[in-house]
PDB file of N, CA and C in Angstrom:
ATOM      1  N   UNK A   1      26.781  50.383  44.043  1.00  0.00           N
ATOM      2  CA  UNK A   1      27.432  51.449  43.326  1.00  0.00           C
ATOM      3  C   UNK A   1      28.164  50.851  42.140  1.00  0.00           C
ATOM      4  N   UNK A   2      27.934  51.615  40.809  1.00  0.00           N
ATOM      5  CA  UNK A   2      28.807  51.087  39.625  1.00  0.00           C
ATOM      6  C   UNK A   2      30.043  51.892  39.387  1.00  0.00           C
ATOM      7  N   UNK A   3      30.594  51.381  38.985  1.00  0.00           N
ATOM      8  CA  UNK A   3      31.938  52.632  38.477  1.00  0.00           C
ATOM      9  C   UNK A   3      32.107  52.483  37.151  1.00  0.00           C
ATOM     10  N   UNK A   4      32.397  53.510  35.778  1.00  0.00           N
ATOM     11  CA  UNK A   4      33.578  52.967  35.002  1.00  0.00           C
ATOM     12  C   UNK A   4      34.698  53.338  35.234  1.00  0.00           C
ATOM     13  N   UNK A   5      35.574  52.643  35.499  1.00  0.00           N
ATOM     14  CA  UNK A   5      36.801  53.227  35.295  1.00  0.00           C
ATOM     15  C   UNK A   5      38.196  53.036  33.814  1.00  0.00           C
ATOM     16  N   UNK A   6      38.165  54.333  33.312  1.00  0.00           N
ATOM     17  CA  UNK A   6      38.616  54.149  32.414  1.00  0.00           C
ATOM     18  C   UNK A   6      40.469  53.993  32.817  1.00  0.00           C
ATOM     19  N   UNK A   7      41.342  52.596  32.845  1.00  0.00           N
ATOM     20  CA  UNK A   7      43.128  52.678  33.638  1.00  0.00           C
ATOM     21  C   UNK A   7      43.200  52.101  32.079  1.00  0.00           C
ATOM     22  N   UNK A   8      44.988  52.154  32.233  1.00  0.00           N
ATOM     23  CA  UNK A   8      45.275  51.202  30.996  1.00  0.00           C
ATOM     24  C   UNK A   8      45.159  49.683  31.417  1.00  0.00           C
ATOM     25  N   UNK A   9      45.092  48.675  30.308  1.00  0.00           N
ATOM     26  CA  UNK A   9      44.936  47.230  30.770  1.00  0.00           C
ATOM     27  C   UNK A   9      45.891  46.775  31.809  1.00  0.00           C
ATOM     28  N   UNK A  10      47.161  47.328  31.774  1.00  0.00           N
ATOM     29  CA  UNK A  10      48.365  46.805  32.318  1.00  0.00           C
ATOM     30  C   UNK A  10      48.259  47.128  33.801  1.00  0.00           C
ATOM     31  N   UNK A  11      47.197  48.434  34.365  1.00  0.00           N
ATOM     32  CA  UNK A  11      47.850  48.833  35.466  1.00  0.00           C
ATOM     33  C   UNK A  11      46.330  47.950  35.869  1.00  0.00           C
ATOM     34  N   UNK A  12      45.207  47.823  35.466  1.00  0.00           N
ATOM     35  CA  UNK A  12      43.922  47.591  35.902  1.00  0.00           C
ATOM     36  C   UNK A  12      44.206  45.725  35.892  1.00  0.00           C
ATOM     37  N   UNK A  13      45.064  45.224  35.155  1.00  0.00           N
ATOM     38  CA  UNK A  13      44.726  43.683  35.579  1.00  0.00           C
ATOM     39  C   UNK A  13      46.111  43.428  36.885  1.00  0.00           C
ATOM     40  N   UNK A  14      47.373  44.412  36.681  1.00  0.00           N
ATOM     41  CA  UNK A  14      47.922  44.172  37.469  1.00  0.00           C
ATOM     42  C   UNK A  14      47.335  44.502  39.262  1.00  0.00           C
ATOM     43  N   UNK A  15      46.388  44.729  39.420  1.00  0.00           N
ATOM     44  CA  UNK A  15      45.391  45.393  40.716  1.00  0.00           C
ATOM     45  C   UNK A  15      44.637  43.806  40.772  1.00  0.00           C
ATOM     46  N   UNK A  16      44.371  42.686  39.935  1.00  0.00           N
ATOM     47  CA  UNK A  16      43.017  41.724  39.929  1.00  0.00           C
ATOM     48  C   UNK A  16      43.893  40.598  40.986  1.00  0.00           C
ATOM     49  N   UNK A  17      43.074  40.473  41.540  1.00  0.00           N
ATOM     50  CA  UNK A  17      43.691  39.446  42.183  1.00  0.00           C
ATOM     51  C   UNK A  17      42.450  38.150  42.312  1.00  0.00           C
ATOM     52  N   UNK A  18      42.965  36.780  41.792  1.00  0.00           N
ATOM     53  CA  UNK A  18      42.146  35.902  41.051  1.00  0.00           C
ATOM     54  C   UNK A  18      41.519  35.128  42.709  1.00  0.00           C
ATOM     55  N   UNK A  19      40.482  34.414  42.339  1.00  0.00           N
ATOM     56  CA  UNK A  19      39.919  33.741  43.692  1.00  0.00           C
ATOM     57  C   UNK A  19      39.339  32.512  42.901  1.00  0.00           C
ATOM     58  N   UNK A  20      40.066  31.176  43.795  1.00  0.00           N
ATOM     59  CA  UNK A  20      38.937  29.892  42.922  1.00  0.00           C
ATOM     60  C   UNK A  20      37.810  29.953  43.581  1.00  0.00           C
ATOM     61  N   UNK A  21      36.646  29.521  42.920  1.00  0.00           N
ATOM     62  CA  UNK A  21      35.436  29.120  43.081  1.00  0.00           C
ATOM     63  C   UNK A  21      35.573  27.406  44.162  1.00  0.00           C
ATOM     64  N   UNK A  22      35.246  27.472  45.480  1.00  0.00           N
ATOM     65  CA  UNK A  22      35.283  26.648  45.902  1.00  0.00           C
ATOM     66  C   UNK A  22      34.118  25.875  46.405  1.00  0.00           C
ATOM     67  N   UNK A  23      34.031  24.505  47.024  1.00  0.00           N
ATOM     68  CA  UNK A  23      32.307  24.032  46.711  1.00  0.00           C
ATOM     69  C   UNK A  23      31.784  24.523  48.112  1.00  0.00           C
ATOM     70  N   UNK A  24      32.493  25.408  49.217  1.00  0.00           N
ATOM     71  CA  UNK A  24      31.533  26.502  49.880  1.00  0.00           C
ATOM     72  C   UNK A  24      30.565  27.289  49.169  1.00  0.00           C
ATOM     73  N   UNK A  25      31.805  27.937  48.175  1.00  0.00           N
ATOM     74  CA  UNK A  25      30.608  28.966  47.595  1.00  0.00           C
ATOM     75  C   UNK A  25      29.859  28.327  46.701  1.00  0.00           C
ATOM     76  N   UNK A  26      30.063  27.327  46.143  1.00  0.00           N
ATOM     77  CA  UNK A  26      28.841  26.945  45.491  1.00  0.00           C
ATOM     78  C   UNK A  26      27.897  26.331  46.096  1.00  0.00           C
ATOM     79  N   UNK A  27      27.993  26.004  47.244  1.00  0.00           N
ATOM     80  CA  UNK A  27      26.795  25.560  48.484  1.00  0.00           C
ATOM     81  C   UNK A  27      26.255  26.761  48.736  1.00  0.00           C
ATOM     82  N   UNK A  28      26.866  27.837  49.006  1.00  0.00           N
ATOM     83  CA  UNK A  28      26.230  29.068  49.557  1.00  0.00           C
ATOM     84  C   UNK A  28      25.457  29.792  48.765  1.00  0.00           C
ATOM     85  N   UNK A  29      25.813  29.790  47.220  1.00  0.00           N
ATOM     86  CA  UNK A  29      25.090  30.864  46.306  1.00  0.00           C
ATOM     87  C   UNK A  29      23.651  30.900  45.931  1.00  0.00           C
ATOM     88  N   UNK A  30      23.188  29.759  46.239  1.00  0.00           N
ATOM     89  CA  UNK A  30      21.732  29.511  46.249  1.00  0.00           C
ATOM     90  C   UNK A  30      21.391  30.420  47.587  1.00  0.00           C
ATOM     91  N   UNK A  31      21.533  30.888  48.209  1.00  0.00           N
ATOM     92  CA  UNK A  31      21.011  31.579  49.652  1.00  0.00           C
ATOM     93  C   UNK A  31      21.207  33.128  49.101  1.00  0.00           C
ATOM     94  N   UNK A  32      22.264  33.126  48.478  1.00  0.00           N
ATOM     95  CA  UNK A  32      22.498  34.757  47.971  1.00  0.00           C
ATOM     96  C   UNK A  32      21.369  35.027  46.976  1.00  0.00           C
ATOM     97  N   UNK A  33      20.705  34.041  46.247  1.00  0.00           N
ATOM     98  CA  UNK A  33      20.244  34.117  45.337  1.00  0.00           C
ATOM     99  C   UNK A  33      18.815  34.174  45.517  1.00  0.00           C
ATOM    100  N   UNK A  34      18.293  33.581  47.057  1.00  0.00           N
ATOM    101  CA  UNK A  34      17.165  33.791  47.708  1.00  0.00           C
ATOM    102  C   UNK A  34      16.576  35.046  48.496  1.00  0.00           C
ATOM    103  N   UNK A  35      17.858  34.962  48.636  1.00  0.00           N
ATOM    104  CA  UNK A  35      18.213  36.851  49.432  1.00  0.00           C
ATOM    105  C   UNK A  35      17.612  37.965  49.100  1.00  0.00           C
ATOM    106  N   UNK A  36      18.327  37.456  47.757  1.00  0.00           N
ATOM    107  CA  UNK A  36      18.144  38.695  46.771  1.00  0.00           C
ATOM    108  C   UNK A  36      16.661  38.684  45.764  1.00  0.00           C
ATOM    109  N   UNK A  37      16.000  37.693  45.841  1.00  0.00           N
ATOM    110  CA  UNK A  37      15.022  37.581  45.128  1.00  0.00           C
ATOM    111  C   UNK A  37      15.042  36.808  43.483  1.00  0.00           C
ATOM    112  N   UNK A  38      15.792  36.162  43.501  1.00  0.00           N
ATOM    113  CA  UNK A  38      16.115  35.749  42.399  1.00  0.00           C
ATOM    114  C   UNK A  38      16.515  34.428  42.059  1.00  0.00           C
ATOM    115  N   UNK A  39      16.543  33.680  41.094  1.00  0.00           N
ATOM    116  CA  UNK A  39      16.619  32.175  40.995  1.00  0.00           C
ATOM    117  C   UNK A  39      17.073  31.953  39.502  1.00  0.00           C
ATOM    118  N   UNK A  40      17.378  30.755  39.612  1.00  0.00           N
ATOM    119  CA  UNK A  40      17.730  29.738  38.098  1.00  0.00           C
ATOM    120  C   UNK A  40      19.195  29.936  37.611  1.00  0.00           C
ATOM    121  N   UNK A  41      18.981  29.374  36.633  1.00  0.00           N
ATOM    122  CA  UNK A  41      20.478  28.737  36.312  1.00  0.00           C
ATOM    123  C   UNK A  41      20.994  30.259  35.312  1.00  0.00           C
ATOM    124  N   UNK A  42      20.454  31.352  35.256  1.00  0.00           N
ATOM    125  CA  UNK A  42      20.652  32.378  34.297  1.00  0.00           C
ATOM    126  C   UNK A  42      21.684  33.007  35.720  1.00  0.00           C
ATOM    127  N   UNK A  43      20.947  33.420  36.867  1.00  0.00           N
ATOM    128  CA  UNK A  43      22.226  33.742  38.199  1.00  0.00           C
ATOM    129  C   UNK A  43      22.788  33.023  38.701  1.00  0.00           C
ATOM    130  N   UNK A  44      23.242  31.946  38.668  1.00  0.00           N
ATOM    131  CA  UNK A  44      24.038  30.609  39.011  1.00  0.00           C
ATOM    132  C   UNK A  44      25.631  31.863  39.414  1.00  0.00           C
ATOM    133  N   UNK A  45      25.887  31.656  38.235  1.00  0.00           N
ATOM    134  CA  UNK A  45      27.775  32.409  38.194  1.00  0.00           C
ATOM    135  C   UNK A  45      27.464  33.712  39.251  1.00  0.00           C
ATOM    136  N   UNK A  46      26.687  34.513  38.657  1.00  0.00           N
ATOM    137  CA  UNK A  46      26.813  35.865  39.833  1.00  0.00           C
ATOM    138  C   UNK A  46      26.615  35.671  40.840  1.00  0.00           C
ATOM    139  N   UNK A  47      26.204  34.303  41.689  1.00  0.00           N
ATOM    140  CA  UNK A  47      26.105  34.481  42.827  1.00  0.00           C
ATOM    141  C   UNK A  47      26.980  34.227  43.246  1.00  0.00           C
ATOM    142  N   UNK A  48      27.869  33.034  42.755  1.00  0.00           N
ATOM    143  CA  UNK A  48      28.432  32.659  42.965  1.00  0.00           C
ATOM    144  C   UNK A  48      30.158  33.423  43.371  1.00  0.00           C
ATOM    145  N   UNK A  49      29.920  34.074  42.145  1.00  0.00           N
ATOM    146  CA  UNK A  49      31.477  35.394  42.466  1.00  0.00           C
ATOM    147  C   UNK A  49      30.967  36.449  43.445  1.00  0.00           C
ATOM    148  N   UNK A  50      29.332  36.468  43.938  1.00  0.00           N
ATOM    149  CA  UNK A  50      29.494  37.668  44.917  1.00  0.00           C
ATOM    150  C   UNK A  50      29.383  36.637  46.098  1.00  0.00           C
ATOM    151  N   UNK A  51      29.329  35.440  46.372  1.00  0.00           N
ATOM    152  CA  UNK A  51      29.530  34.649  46.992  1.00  0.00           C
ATOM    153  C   UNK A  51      30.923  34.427  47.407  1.00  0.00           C
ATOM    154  N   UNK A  52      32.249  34.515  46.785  1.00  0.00           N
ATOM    155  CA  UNK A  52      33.186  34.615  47.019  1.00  0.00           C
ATOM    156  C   UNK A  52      33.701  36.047  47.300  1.00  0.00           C
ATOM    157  N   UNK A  53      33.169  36.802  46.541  1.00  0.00           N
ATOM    158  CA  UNK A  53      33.418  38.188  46.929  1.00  0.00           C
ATOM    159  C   UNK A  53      33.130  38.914  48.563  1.00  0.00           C
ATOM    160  N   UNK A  54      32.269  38.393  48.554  1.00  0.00           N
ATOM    161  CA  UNK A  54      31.718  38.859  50.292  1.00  0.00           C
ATOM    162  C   UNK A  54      32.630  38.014  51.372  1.00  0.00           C
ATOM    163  N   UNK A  55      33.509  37.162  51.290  1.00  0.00           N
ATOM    164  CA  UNK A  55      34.114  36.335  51.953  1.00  0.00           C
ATOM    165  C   UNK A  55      35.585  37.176  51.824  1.00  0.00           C
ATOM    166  N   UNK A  56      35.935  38.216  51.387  1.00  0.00           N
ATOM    167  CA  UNK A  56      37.372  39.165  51.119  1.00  0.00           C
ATOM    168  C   UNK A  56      36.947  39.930  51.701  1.00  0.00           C
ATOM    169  N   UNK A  57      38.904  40.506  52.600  1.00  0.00           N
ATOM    170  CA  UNK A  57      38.937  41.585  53.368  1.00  0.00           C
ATOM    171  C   UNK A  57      38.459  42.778  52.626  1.00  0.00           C
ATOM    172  N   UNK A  58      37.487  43.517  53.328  1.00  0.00           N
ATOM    173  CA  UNK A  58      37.338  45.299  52.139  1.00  0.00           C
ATOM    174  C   UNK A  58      38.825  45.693  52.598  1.00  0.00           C
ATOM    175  N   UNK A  59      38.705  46.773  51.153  1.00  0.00           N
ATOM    176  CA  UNK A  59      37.572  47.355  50.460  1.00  0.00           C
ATOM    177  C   UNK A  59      37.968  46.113  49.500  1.00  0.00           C
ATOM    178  N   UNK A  60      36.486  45.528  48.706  1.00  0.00           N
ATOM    179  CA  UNK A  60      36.251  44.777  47.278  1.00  0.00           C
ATOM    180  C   UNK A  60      35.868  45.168  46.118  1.00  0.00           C
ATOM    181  N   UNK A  61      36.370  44.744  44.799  1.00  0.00           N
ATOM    182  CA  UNK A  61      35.762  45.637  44.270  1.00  0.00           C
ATOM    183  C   UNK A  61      35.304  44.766  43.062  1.00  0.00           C
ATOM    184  N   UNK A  62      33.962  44.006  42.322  1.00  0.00           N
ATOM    185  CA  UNK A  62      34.126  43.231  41.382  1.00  0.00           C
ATOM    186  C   UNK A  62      34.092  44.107  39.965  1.00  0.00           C
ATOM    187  N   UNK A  63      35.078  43.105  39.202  1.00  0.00           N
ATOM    188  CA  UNK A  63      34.409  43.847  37.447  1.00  0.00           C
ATOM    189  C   UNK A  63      33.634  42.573  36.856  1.00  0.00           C
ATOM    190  N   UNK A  64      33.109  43.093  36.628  1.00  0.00           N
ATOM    191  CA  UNK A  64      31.281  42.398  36.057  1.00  0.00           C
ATOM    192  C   UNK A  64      30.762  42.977  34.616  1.00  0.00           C
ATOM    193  N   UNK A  65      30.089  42.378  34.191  1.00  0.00           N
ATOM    194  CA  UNK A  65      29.218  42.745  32.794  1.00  0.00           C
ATOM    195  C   UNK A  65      27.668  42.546  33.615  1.00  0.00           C
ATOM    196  N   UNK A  66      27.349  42.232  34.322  1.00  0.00           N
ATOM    197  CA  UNK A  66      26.766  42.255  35.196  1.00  0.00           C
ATOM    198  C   UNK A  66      26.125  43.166  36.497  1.00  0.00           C
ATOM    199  N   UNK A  67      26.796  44.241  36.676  1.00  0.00           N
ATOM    200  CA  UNK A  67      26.886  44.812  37.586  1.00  0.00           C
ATOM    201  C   UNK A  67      25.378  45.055  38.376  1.00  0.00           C
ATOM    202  N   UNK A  68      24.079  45.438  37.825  1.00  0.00           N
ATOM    203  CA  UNK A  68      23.233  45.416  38.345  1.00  0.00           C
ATOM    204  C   UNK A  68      23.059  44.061  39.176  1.00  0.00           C
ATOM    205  N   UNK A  69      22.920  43.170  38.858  1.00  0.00           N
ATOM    206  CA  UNK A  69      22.878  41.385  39.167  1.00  0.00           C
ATOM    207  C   UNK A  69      23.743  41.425  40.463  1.00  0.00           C
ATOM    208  N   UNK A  70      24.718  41.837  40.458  1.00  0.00           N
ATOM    209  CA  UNK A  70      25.751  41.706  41.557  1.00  0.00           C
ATOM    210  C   UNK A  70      25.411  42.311  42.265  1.00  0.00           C
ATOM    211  N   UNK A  71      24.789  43.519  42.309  1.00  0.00           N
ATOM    212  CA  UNK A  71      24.770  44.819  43.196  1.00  0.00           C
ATOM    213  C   UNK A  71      23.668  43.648  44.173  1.00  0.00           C
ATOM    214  N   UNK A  72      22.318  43.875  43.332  1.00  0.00           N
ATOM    215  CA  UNK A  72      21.508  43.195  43.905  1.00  0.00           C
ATOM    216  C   UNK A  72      21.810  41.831  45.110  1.00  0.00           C
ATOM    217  N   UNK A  73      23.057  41.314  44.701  1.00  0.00           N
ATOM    218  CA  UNK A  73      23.782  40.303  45.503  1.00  0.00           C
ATOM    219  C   UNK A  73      24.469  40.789  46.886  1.00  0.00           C
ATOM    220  N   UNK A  74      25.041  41.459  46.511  1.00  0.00           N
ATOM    221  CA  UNK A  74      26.360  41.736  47.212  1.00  0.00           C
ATOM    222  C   UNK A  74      25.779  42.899  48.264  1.00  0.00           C
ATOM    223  N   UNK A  75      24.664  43.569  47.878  1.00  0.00           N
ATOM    224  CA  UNK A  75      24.421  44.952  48.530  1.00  0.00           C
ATOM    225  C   UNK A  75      25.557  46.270  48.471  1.00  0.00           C
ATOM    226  N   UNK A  76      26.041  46.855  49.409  1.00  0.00           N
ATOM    227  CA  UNK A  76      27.004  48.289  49.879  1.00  0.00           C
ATOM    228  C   UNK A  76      27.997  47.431  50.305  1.00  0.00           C
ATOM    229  N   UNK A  77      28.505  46.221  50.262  1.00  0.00           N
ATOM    230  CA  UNK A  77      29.511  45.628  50.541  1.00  0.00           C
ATOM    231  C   UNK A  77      30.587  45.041  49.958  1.00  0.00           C
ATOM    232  N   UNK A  78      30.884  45.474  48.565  1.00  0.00           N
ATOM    233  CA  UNK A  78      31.151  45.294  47.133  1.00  0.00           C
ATOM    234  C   UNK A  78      31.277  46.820  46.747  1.00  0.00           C
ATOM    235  N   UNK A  79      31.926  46.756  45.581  1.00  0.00           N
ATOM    236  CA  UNK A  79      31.955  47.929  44.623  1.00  0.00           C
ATOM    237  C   UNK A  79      31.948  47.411  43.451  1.00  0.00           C
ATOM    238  N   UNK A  80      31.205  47.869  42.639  1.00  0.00           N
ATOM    239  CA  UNK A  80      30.982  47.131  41.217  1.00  0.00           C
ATOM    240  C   UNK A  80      31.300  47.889  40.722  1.00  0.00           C
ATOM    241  N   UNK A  81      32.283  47.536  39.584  1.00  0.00           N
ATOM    242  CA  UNK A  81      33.192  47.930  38.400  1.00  0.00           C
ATOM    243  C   UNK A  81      32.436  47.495  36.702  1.00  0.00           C
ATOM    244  N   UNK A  82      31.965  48.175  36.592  1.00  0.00           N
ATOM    245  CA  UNK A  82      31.475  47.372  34.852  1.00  0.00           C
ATOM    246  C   UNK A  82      32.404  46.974  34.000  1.00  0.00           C
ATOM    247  N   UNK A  83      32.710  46.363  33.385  1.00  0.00           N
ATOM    248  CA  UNK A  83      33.277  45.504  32.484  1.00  0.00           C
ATOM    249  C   UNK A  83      32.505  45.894  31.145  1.00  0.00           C
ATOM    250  N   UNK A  84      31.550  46.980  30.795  1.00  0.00           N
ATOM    251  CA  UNK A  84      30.759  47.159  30.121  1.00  0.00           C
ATOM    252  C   UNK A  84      30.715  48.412  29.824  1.00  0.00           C
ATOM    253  N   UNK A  85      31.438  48.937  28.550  1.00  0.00           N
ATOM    254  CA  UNK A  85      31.284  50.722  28.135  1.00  0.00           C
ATOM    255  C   UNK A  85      29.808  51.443  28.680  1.00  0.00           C
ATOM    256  N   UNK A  86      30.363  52.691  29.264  1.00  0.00           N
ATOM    257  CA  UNK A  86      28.713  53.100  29.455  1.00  0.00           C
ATOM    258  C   UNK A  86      27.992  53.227  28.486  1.00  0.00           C
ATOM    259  N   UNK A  87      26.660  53.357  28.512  1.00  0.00           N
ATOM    260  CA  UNK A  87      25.654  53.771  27.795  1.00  0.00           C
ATOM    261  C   UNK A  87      25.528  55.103  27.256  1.00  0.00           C
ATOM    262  N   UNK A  88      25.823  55.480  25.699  1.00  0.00           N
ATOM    263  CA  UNK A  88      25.383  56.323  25.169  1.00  0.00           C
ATOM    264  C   UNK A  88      23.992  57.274  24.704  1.00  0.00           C
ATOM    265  N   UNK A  89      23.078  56.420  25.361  1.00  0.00           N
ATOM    266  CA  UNK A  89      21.412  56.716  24.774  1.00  0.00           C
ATOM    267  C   UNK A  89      21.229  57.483  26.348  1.00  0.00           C
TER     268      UNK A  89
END
C-alpha cells in the first residue's frame, strides 16, 4: 500500500524515528532481494531499509522514493509512504 500524505515538515519528521543500518541487515538483504525476485547493486539500499524495517514493532511505516521497490520487499507488512508528489498524467 502507498500513501501520500500531505503533514507539515515539522509534525511529519518529528513522527521519523532513525534506525542504523547494521551488518545483520546487510547480510540479510540479499535474501529479501531473492524473495522478491530481484537482484544487483541498483536494489542494494531498498533492501536493505526493508530489511531493517521488517525487524520493527508494527505498525511501520517507510517514506521512500521508491515505494513500488519496497512494497515488492516488504509485502502487507510495511506501509509505504512516498517521498514522491503524486502523479499528474
Amino acid at each position: 500500500m502507498t500513501a501520500h500524505l500531505r503533514v507539515s515538515p515539522e509534525l511529519g519528521l518529528s513522527r521519523i524515528e532513525l534506525k542504523p543500518v547494521t551488518e545483520q541487515a546487510a547480510k540479510a538483504a540479499p535474501e529479501l532481494l531473492k524473495a522478491a525476485g530481484q537482484h544487483g547493486h541498483k536494489y542494494a539500499i531498498g533492501a536493505t531499509v526493508a530489511e531493517v524495517a521488517l525487524r520493527q514493532p508494527e505498525p511501520v511505516a517507510l517514506l521512500t522514493s521508491n515505494s513500488e521497490g519496497v512494497a515488492k520487499l516488504c509485502g502487507n507488512q510495511a506501509r509505504n509512504v512516498s517521498a514522491s508528489p503524486p502523479s499528474t498524467a
